[in-house]
N, C-alpha and C. Protein backbone atom coordinates (compact mmCIF):
# COMPACT_ATOMS: atom_id res chain seq x y z
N UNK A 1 0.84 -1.17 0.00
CA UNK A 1 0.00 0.00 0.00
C UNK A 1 0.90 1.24 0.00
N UNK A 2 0.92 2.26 -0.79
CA UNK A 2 1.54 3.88 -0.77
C UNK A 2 1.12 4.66 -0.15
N UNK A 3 1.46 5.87 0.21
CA UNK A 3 1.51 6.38 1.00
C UNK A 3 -0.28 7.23 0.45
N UNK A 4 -0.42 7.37 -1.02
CA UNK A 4 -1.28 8.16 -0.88
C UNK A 4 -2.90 7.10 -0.64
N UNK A 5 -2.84 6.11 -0.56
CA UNK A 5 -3.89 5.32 -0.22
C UNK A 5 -3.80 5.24 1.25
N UNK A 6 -2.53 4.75 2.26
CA UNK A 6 -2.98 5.47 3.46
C UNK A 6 -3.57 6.83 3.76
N UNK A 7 -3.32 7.80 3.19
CA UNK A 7 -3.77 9.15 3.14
C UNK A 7 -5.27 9.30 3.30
N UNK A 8 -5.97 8.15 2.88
CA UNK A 8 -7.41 8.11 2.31
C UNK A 8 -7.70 7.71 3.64
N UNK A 9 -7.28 6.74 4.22
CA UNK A 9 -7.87 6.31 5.45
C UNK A 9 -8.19 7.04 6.84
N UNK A 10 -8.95 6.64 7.79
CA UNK A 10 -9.20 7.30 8.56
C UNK A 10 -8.14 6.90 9.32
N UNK A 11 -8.00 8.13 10.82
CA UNK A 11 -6.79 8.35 11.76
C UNK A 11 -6.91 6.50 12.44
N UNK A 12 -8.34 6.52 12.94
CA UNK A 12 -8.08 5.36 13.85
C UNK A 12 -8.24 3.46 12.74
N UNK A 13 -8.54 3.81 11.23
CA UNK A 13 -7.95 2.90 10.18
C UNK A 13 -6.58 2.28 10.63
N UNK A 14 -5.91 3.67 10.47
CA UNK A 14 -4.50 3.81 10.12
C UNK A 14 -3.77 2.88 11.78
N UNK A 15 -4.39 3.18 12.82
CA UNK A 15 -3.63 2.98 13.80
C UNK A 15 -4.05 1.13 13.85
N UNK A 16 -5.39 1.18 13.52
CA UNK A 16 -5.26 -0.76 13.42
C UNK A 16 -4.41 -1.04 12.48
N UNK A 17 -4.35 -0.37 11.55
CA UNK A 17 -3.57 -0.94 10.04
C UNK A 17 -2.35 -1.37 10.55
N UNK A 18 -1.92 -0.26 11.98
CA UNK A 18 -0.47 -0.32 12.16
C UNK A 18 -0.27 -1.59 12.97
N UNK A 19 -1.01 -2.02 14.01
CA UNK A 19 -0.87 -2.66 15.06
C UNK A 19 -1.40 -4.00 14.12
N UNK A 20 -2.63 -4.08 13.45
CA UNK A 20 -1.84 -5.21 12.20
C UNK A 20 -0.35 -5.75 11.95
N UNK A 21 0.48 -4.93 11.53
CA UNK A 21 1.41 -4.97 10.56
C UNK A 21 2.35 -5.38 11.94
N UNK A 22 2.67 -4.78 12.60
CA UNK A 22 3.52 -4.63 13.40
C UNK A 22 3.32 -6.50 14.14
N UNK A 23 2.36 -6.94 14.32
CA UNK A 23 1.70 -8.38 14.57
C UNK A 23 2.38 -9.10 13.83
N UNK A 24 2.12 -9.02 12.18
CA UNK A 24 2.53 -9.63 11.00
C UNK A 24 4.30 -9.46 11.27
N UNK A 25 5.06 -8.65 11.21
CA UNK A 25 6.10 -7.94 11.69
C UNK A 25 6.82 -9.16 12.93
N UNK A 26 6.16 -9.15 13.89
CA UNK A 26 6.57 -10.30 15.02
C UNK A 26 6.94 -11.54 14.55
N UNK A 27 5.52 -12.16 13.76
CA UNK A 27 5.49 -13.43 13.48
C UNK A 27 6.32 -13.57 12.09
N UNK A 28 6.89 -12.62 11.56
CA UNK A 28 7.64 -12.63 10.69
C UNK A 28 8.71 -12.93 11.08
N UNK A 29 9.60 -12.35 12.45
CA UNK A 29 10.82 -12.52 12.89
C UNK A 29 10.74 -13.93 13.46
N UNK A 30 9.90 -14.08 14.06
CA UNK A 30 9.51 -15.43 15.28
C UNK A 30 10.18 -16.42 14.02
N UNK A 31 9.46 -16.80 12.67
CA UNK A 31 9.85 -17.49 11.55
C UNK A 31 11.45 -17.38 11.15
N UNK A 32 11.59 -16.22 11.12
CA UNK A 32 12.98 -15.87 10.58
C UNK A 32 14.05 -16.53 11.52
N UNK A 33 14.02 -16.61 12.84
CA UNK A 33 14.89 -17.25 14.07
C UNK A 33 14.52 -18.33 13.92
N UNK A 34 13.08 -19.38 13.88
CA UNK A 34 13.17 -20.35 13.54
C UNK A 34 13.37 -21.16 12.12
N UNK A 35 13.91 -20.40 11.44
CA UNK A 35 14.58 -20.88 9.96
C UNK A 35 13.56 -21.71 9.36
N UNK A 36 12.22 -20.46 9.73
CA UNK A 36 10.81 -21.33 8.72
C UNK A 36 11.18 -20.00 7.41
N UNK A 37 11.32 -19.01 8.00
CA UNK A 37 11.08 -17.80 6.86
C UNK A 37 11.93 -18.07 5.56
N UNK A 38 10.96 -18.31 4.80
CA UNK A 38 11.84 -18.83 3.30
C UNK A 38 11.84 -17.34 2.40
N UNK A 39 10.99 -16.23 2.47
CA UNK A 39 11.90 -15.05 1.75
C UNK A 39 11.69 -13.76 2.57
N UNK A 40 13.36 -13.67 3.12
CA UNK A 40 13.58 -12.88 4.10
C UNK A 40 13.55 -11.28 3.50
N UNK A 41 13.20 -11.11 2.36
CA UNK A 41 13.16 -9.90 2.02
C UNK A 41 11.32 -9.37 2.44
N UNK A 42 10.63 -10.17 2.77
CA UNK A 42 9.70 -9.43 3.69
C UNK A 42 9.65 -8.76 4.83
N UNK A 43 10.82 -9.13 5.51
CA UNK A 43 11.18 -8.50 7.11
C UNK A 43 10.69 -6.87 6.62
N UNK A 44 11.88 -6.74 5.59
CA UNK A 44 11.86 -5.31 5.26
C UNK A 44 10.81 -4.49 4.94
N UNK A 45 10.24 -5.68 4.00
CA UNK A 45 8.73 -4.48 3.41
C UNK A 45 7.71 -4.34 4.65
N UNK A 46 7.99 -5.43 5.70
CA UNK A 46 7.03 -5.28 6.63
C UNK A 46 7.37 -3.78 7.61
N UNK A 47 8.99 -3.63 7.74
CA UNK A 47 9.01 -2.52 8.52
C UNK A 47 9.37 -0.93 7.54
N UNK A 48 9.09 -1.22 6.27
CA UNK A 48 8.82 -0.21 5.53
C UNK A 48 7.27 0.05 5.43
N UNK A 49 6.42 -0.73 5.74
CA UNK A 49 5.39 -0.06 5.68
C UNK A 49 4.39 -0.11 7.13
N UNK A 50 5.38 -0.15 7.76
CA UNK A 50 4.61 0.50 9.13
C UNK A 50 5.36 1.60 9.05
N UNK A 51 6.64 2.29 8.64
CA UNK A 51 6.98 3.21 8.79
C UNK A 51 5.96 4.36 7.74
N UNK A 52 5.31 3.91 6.76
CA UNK A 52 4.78 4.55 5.67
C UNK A 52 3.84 4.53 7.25
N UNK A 53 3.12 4.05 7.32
CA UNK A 53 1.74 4.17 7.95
C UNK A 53 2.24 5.34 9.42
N UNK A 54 3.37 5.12 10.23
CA UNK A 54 3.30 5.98 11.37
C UNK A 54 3.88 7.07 11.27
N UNK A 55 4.56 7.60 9.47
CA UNK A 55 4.59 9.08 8.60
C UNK A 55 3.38 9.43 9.01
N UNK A 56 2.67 8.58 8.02
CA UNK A 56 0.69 9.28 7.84
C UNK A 56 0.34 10.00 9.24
N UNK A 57 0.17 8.96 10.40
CA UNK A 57 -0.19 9.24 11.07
C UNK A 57 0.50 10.61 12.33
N UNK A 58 1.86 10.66 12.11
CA UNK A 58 2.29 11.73 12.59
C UNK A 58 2.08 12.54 11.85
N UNK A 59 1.68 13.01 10.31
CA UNK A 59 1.54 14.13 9.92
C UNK A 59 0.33 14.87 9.69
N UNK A 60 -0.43 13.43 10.32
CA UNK A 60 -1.78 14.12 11.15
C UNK A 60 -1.62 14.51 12.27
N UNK A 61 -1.45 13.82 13.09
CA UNK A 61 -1.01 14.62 14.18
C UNK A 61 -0.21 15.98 14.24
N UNK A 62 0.50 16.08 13.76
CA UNK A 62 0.95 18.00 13.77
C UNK A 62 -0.12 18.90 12.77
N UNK A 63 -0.60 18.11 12.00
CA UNK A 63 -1.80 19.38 11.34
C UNK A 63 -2.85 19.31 12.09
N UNK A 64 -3.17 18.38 13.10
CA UNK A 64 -4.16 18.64 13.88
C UNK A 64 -3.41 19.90 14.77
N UNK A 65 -2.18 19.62 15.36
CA UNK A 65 -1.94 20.85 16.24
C UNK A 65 -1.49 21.81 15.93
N UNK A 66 -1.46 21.73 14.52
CA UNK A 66 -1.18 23.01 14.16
C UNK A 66 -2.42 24.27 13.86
N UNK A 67 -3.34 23.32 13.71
CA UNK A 67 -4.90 23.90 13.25
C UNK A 67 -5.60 24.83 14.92
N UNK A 68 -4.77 24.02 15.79
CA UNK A 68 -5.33 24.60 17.01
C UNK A 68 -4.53 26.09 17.41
């Protein structure tokens, strides 16, 4: 998912989306130590796109406080 389709989502979307991923993220490593994970180039996309998702969500957060 890109950044401008998180964009679309709502604030509290975004924060399950994250705590999703971050889940997926665990059981990704849990595999990877037990030498089940057969393509380790997911580790990465998994913590590239929680980082996409907790951008989104911090840059809501400052336009909310900035609006105040």
């Amino acid at each position: 998912m890109n950044a401008t389709e998180l964009r679309e989502k709502s604030l509290d979307e975004l924060r399950e989306l994250s705590k999703e991923c971050r889940k997926e993220l665990f059981e990704l490593r849990f595999k990877h130590y037990t030498s089940q994970l057969v393509d380790t180039s997911s580790l990465k996309k998994a913590r590239r796109e929680i980082a996409r998702i907790e951008t989104v969500i911090r840059e809501r957060e400052i336009a909310q406080t900035a609006a105040e």
